[in-house]
C-alpha atoms as a PDB file:
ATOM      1  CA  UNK A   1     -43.764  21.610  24.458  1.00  0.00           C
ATOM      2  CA  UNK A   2     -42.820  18.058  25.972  1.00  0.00           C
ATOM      3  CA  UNK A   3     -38.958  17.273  25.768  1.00  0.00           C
ATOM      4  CA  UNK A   4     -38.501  14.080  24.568  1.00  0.00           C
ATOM      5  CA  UNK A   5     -36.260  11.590  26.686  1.00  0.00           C
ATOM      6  CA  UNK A   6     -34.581  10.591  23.943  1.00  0.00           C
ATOM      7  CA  UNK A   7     -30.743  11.696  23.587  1.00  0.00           C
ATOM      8  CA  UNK A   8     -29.660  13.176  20.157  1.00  0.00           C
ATOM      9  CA  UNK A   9     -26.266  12.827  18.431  1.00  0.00           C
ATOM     10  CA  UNK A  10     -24.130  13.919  15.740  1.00  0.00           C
ATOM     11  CA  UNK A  11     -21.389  12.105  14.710  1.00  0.00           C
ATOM     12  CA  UNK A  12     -18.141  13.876  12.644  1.00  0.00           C
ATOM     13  CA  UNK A  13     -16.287  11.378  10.871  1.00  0.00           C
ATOM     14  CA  UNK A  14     -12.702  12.678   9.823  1.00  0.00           C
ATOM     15  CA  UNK A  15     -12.765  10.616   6.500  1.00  0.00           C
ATOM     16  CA  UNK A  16      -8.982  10.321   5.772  1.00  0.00           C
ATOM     17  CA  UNK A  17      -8.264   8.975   8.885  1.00  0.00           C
ATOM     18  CA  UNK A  18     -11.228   6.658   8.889  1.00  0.00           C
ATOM     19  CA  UNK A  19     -10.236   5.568   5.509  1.00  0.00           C
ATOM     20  CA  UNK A  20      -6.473   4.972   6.213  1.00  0.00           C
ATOM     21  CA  UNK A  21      -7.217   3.007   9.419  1.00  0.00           C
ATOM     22  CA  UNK A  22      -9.339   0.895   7.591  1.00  0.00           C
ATOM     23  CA  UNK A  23      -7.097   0.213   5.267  1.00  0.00           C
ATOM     24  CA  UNK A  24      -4.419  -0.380   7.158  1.00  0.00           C
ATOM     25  CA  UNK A  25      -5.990  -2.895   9.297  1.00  0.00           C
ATOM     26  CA  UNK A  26      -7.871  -4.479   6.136  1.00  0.00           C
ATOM     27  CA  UNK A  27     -11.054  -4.097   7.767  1.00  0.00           C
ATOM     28  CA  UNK A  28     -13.929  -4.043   4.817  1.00  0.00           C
ATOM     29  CA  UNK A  29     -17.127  -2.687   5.566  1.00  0.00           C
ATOM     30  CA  UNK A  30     -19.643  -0.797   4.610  1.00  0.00           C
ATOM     31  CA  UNK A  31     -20.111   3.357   6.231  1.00  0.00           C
ATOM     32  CA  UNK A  32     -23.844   2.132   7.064  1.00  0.00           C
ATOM     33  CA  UNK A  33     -22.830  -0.553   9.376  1.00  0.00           C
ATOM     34  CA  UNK A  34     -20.060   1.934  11.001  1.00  0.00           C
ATOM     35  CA  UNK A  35     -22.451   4.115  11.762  1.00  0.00           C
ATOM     36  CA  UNK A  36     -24.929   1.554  12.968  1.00  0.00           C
ATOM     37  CA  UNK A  37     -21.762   0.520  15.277  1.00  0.00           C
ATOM     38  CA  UNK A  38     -21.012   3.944  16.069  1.00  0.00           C
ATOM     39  CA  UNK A  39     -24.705   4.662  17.465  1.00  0.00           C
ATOM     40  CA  UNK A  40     -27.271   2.546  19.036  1.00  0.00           C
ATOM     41  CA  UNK A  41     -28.752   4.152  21.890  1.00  0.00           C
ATOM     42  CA  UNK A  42     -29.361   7.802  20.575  1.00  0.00           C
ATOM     43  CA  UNK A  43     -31.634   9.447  18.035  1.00  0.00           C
ATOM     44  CA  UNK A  44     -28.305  10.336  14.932  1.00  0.00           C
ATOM     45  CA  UNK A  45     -29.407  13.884  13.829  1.00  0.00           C
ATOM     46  CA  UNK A  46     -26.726  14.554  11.429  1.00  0.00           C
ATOM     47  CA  UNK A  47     -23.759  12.543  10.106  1.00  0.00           C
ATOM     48  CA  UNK A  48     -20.545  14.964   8.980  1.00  0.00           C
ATOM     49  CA  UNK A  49     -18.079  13.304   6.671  1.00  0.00           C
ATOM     50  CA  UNK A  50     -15.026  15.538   6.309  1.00  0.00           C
ATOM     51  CA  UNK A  51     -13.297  14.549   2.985  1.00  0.00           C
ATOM     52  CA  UNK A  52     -11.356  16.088  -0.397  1.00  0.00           C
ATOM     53  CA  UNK A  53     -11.636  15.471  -3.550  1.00  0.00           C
ATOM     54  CA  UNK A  54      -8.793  13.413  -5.286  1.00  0.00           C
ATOM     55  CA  UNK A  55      -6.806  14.662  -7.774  1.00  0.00           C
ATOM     56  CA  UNK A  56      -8.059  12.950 -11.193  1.00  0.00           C
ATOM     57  CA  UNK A  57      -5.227  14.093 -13.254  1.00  0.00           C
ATOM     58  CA  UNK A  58      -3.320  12.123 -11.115  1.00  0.00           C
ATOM     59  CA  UNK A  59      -5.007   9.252 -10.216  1.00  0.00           C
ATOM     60  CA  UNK A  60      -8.299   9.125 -12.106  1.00  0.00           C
ATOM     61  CA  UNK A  61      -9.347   5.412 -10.805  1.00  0.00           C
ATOM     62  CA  UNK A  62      -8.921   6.600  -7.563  1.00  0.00           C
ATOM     63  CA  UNK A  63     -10.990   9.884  -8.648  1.00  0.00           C
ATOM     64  CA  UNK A  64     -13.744   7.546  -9.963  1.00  0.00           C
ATOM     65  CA  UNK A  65     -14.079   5.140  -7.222  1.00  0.00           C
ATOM     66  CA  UNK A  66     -13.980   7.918  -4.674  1.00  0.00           C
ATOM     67  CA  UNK A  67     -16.876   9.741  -6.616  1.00  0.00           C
ATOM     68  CA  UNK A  68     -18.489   6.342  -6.552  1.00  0.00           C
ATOM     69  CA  UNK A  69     -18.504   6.063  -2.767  1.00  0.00           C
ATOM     70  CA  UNK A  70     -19.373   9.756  -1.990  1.00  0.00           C
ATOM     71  CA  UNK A  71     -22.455   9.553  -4.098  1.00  0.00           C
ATOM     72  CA  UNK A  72     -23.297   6.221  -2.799  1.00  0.00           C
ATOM     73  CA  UNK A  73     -23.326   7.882   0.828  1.00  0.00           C
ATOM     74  CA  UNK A  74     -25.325  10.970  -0.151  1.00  0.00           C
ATOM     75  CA  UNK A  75     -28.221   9.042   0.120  1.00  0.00           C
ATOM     76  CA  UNK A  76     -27.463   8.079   3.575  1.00  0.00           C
ATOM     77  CA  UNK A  77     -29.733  10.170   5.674  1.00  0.00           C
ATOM     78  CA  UNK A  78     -28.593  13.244   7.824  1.00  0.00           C
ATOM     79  CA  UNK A  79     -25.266  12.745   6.267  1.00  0.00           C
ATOM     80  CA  UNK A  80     -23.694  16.047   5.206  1.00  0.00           C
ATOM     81  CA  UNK A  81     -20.203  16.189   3.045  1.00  0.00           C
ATOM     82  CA  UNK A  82     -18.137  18.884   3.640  1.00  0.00           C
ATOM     83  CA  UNK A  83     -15.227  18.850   0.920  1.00  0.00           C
ATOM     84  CA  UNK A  84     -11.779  20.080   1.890  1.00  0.00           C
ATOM     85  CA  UNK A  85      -9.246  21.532   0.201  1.00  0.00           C
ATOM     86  CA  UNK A  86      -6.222  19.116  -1.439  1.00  0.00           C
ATOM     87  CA  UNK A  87      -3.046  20.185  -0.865  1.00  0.00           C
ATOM     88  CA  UNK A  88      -0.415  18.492  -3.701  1.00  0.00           C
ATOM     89  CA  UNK A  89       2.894  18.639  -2.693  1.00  0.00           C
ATOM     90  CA  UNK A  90       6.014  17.789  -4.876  1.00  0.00           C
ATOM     91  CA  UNK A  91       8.709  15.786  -2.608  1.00  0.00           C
ATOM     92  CA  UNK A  92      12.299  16.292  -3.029  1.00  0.00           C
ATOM     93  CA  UNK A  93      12.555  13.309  -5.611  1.00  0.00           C
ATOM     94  CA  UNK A  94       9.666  14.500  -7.595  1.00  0.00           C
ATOM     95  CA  UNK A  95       6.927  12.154  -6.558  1.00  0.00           C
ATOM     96  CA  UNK A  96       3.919  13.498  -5.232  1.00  0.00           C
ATOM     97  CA  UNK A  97       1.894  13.361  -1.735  1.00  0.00           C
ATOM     98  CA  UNK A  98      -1.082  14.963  -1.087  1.00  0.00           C
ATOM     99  CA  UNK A  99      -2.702  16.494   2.103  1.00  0.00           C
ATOM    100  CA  UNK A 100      -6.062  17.296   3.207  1.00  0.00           C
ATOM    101  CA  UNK A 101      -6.296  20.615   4.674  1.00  0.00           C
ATOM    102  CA  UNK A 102      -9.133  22.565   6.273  1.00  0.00           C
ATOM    103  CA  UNK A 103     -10.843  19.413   7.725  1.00  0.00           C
ATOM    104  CA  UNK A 104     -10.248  19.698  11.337  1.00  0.00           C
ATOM    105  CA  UNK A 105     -11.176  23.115  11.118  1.00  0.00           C
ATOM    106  CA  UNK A 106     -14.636  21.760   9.662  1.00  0.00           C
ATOM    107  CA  UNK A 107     -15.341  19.575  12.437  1.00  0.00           C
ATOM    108  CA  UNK A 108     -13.816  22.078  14.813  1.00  0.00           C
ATOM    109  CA  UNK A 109     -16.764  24.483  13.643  1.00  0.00           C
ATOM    110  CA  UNK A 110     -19.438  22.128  13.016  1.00  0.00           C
ATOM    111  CA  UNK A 111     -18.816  20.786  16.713  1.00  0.00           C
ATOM    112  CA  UNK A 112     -19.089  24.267  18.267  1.00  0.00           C
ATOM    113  CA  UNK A 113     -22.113  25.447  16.063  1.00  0.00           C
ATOM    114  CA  UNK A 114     -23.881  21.941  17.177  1.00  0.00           C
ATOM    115  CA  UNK A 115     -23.451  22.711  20.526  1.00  0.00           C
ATOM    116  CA  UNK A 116     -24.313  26.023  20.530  1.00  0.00           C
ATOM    117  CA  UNK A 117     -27.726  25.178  18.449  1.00  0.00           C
ATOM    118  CA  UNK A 118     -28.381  22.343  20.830  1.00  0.00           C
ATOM    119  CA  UNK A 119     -28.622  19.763  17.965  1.00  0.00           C
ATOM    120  CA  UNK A 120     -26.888  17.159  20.035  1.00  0.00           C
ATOM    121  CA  UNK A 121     -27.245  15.950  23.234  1.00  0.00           C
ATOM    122  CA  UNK A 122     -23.745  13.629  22.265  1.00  0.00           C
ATOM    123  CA  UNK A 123     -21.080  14.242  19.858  1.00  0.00           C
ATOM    124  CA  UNK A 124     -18.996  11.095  18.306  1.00  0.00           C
ATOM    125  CA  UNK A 125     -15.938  11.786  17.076  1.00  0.00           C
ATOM    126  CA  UNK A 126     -14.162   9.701  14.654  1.00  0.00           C
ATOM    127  CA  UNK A 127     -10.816  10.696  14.768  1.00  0.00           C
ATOM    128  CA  UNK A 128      -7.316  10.959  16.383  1.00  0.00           C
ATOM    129  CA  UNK A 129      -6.671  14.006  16.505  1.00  0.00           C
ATOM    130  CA  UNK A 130      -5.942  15.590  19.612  1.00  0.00           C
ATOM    131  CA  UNK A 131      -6.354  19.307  17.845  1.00  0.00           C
ATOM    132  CA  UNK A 132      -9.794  19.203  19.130  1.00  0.00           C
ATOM    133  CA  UNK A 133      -9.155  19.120  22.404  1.00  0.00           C
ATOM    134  CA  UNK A 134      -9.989  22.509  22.894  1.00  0.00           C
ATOM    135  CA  UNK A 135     -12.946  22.417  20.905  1.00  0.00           C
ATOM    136  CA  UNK A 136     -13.890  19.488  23.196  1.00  0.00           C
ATOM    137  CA  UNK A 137     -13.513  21.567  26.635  1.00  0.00           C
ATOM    138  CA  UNK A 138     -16.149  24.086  25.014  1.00  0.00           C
ATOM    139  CA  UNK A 139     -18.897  21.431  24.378  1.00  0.00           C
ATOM    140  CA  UNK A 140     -18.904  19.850  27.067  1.00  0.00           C
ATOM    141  CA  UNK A 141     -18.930  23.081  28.667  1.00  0.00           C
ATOM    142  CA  UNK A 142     -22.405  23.417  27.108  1.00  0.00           C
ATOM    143  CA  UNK A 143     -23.042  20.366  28.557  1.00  0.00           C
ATOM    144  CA  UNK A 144     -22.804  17.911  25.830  1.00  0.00           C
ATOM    145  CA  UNK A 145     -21.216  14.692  25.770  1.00  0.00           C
ATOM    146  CA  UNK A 146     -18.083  13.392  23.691  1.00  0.00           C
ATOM    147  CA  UNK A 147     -17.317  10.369  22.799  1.00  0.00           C
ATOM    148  CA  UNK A 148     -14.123   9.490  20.742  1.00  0.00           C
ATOM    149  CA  UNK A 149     -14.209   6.815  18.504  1.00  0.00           C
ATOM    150  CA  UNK A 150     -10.555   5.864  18.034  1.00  0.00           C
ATOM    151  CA  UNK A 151      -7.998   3.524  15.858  1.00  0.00           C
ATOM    152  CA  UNK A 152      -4.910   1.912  18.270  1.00  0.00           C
ATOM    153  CA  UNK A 153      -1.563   4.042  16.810  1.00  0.00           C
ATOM    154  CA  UNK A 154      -3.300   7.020  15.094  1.00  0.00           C
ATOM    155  CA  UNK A 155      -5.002   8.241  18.304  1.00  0.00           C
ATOM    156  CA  UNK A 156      -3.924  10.348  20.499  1.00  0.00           C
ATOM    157  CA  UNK A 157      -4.007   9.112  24.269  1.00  0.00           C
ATOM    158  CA  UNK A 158      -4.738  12.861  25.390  1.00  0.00           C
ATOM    159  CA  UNK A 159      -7.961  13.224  22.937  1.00  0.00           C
ATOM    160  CA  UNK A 160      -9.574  10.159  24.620  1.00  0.00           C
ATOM    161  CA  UNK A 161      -8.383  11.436  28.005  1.00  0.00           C
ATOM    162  CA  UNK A 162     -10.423  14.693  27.622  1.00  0.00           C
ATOM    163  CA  UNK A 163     -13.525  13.019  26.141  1.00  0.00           C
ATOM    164  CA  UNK A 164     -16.160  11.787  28.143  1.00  0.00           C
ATOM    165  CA  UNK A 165     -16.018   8.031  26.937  1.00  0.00           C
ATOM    166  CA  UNK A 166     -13.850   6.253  23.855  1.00  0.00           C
ATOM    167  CA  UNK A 167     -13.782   3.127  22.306  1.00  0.00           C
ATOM    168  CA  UNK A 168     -11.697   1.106  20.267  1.00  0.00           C
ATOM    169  CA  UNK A 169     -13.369   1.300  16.665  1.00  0.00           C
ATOM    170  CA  UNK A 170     -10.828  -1.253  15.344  1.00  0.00           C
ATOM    171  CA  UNK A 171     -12.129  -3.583  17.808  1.00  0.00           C
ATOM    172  CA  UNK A 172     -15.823  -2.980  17.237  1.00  0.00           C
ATOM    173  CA  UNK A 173     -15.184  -2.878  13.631  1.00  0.00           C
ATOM    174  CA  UNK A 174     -13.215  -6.224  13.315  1.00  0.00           C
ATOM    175  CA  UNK A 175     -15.916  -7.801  14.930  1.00  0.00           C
ATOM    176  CA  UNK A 176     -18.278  -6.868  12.082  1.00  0.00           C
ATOM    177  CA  UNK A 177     -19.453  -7.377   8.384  1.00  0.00           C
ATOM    178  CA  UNK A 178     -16.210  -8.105   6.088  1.00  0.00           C
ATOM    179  CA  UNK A 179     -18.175  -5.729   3.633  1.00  0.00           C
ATOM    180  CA  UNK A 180     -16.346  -2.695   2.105  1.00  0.00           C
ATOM    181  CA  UNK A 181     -17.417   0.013   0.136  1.00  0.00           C
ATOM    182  CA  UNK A 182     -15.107   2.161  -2.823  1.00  0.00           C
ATOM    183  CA  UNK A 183     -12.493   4.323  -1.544  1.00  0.00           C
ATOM    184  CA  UNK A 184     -13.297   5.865   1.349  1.00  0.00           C
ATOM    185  CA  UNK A 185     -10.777   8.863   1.221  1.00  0.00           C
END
Protein backbone atom coordinates (compact mmCIF):
# COMPACT_ATOMS: atom_id res chain seq x y z
CA UNK A 1 0.00 0.00 0.00
CA UNK A 2 1.13 3.62 -1.18
CA UNK A 3 1.31 6.22 1.79
CA UNK A 4 -0.23 9.15 0.84
CA UNK A 5 1.80 12.53 1.19
CA UNK A 6 -0.82 14.09 2.62
CA UNK A 7 -0.54 15.03 6.51
CA UNK A 8 -3.58 14.11 8.75
CA UNK A 9 -4.90 16.02 11.80
CA UNK A 10 -7.13 16.00 14.63
CA UNK A 11 -8.04 18.88 16.28
CA UNK A 12 -9.43 18.86 20.28
CA UNK A 13 -11.27 21.85 20.97
CA UNK A 14 -11.67 22.46 24.86
CA UNK A 15 -15.22 24.04 24.39
CA UNK A 16 -15.50 26.14 27.61
CA UNK A 17 -12.53 27.83 27.03
CA UNK A 18 -13.21 28.35 23.37
CA UNK A 19 -16.55 29.61 24.28
CA UNK A 20 -15.47 32.05 27.09
CA UNK A 21 -12.67 33.54 24.94
CA UNK A 22 -15.02 34.21 22.42
CA UNK A 23 -17.11 35.80 24.42
CA UNK A 24 -14.99 37.75 26.09
CA UNK A 25 -13.42 39.25 23.16
CA UNK A 26 -16.98 39.51 21.33
CA UNK A 27 -15.72 37.68 18.50
CA UNK A 28 -18.98 36.04 16.58
CA UNK A 29 -18.46 33.31 14.36
CA UNK A 30 -19.47 30.37 13.29
CA UNK A 31 -17.38 26.63 14.62
CA UNK A 32 -17.19 25.87 10.68
CA UNK A 33 -15.15 28.82 9.84
CA UNK A 34 -12.87 28.14 13.14
CA UNK A 35 -12.13 25.10 12.01
CA UNK A 36 -11.60 26.14 8.44
CA UNK A 37 -9.07 28.74 10.25
CA UNK A 38 -7.74 26.19 12.41
CA UNK A 39 -6.74 23.80 9.35
CA UNK A 40 -5.80 24.43 5.85
CA UNK A 41 -2.96 22.46 4.86
CA UNK A 42 -3.85 18.93 6.33
CA UNK A 43 -6.41 16.23 5.63
CA UNK A 44 -8.92 16.96 9.45
CA UNK A 45 -9.67 13.29 10.42
CA UNK A 46 -11.61 13.92 13.47
CA UNK A 47 -12.80 17.07 15.27
CA UNK A 48 -13.18 16.52 19.39
CA UNK A 49 -15.37 19.07 21.10
CA UNK A 50 -15.04 18.64 24.87
CA UNK A 51 -18.22 20.18 26.45
CA UNK A 52 -21.10 19.64 29.45
CA UNK A 53 -24.31 19.87 29.47
CA UNK A 54 -25.94 22.98 31.21
CA UNK A 55 -27.97 22.76 33.95
CA UNK A 56 -31.72 23.43 32.65
CA UNK A 57 -33.23 23.75 35.99
CA UNK A 58 -31.15 26.52 36.30
CA UNK A 59 -30.86 28.20 33.30
CA UNK A 60 -33.15 26.57 30.75
CA UNK A 61 -32.50 29.32 27.83
CA UNK A 62 -29.10 28.68 28.20
CA UNK A 63 -29.99 24.75 28.21
CA UNK A 64 -31.94 25.32 24.94
CA UNK A 65 -29.61 27.38 23.01
CA UNK A 66 -26.72 25.17 24.00
CA UNK A 67 -28.75 22.04 22.74
CA UNK A 68 -29.34 24.18 19.70
CA UNK A 69 -25.66 24.61 18.89
CA UNK A 70 -24.52 21.03 19.79
CA UNK A 71 -27.00 19.55 17.42
CA UNK A 72 -26.27 22.08 14.86
CA UNK A 73 -22.49 20.82 15.00
CA UNK A 74 -23.29 17.10 14.96
CA UNK A 75 -23.65 17.33 11.50
CA UNK A 76 -20.28 18.73 11.07
CA UNK A 77 -18.23 15.90 9.77
CA UNK A 78 -15.56 13.93 11.86
CA UNK A 79 -16.74 15.94 14.75
CA UNK A 80 -17.15 13.81 17.88
CA UNK A 81 -18.81 15.32 21.32
CA UNK A 82 -17.61 14.05 24.29
CA UNK A 83 -19.92 15.39 27.24
CA UNK A 84 -18.37 16.10 30.62
CA UNK A 85 -19.52 16.02 33.80
CA UNK A 86 -21.07 19.54 35.50
CA UNK A 87 -19.97 20.23 38.64
CA UNK A 88 -22.65 22.86 40.57
CA UNK A 89 -21.22 24.44 43.30
CA UNK A 90 -23.09 26.61 45.95
CA UNK A 91 -20.79 29.81 46.89
CA UNK A 92 -20.69 31.15 50.29
CA UNK A 93 -23.59 33.72 49.51
CA UNK A 94 -25.74 31.14 47.96
CA UNK A 95 -25.38 31.85 44.30
CA UNK A 96 -24.28 29.26 42.14
CA UNK A 97 -21.11 28.55 39.72
CA UNK A 98 -20.64 25.71 37.83
CA UNK A 99 -17.50 23.75 36.63
CA UNK A 100 -16.73 21.44 33.94
CA UNK A 101 -14.87 18.53 35.09
CA UNK A 102 -13.40 15.51 33.33
CA UNK A 103 -12.61 17.46 30.08
CA UNK A 104 -8.94 17.70 30.10
CA UNK A 105 -8.82 14.27 31.00
CA UNK A 106 -10.86 13.64 27.63
CA UNK A 107 -8.52 15.32 25.48
CA UNK A 108 -5.66 14.05 27.58
CA UNK A 109 -6.86 10.43 26.43
CA UNK A 110 -8.12 11.10 23.10
CA UNK A 111 -4.59 12.77 22.34
CA UNK A 112 -2.63 9.70 23.52
CA UNK A 113 -5.02 7.05 21.89
CA UNK A 114 -4.61 9.26 18.48
CA UNK A 115 -1.17 8.99 18.63
CA UNK A 116 -0.83 5.69 19.50
CA UNK A 117 -3.42 4.61 16.53
CA UNK A 118 -1.54 6.86 14.17
CA UNK A 119 -4.73 8.82 13.22
CA UNK A 120 -2.82 12.05 13.08
CA UNK A 121 0.12 13.08 11.63
CA UNK A 122 -0.70 16.79 13.67
CA UNK A 123 -2.65 17.46 16.68
CA UNK A 124 -4.34 21.14 17.21
CA UNK A 125 -5.07 22.00 20.38
CA UNK A 126 -7.51 24.57 21.32
CA UNK A 127 -6.84 25.38 24.65
CA UNK A 128 -4.78 26.99 27.49
CA UNK A 129 -4.17 24.69 29.50
CA UNK A 130 -0.81 23.85 30.35
CA UNK A 131 -2.11 20.33 32.10
CA UNK A 132 -1.29 18.77 28.88
CA UNK A 133 2.00 19.34 28.81
CA UNK A 134 2.83 16.02 29.66
CA UNK A 135 0.49 14.51 27.42
CA UNK A 136 2.23 16.70 24.80
CA UNK A 137 5.94 15.27 25.52
CA UNK A 138 4.35 11.69 24.77
CA UNK A 139 3.02 12.58 21.24
CA UNK A 140 5.45 14.08 20.00
CA UNK A 141 7.45 11.36 21.26
CA UNK A 142 5.53 9.25 18.72
CA UNK A 143 6.47 11.65 16.44
CA UNK A 144 3.49 13.75 15.93
CA UNK A 145 3.20 17.32 15.74
CA UNK A 146 1.38 19.90 18.16
CA UNK A 147 0.19 22.85 17.51
CA UNK A 148 -1.54 25.09 20.18
CA UNK A 149 -4.11 27.24 19.20
CA UNK A 150 -4.24 29.87 21.96
CA UNK A 151 -6.37 33.05 23.40
CA UNK A 152 -3.83 36.12 24.84
CA UNK A 153 -4.56 35.87 28.99
CA UNK A 154 -6.07 32.33 29.25
CA UNK A 155 -2.96 30.60 27.82
CA UNK A 156 -0.39 29.43 29.38
CA UNK A 157 3.14 30.66 28.05
CA UNK A 158 4.65 27.12 29.04
CA UNK A 159 1.89 25.06 26.89
CA UNK A 160 2.93 26.99 23.72
CA UNK A 161 6.58 26.67 24.77
CA UNK A 162 6.38 22.81 24.67
CA UNK A 163 4.31 22.63 21.46
CA UNK A 164 5.78 22.48 18.25
CA UNK A 165 4.11 25.74 16.76
CA UNK A 166 1.12 28.19 18.30
CA UNK A 167 -0.81 30.85 17.12
CA UNK A 168 -2.82 33.53 18.28
CA UNK A 169 -6.55 32.33 17.57
CA UNK A 170 -7.87 35.74 18.74
CA UNK A 171 -5.92 37.23 16.07
CA UNK A 172 -6.87 34.84 13.30
CA UNK A 173 -10.32 34.87 14.52
CA UNK A 174 -10.83 38.73 14.65
CA UNK A 175 -9.79 38.83 11.28
CA UNK A 176 -12.76 36.70 10.21
CA UNK A 177 -16.61 36.35 9.61
CA UNK A 178 -18.56 38.48 12.43
CA UNK A 179 -20.90 35.31 12.33
CA UNK A 180 -21.77 33.52 15.64
CA UNK A 181 -23.48 30.54 16.38
CA UNK A 182 -25.81 29.68 19.92
CA UNK A 183 -23.94 29.19 22.98
CA UNK A 184 -20.99 27.60 22.53
CA UNK A 185 -20.40 26.27 26.16
Amino acid sequence: MEKSNIDKACIFIDGSNLYHNLKKYRINIFIEDIIKILETKRKIINIFYYTALLDKEYNLNGYLEQKKFLDNIKKIPNLIIRYCNLRKIILKDNSISYSIKGDDVYLTTDLIKGAYENLYDTAIIVSGDEDFIPAIKVVQNKGKIVINAYFPKSSSYLLRKYCNNSFNLKKKLSDSSNKRSPDMA
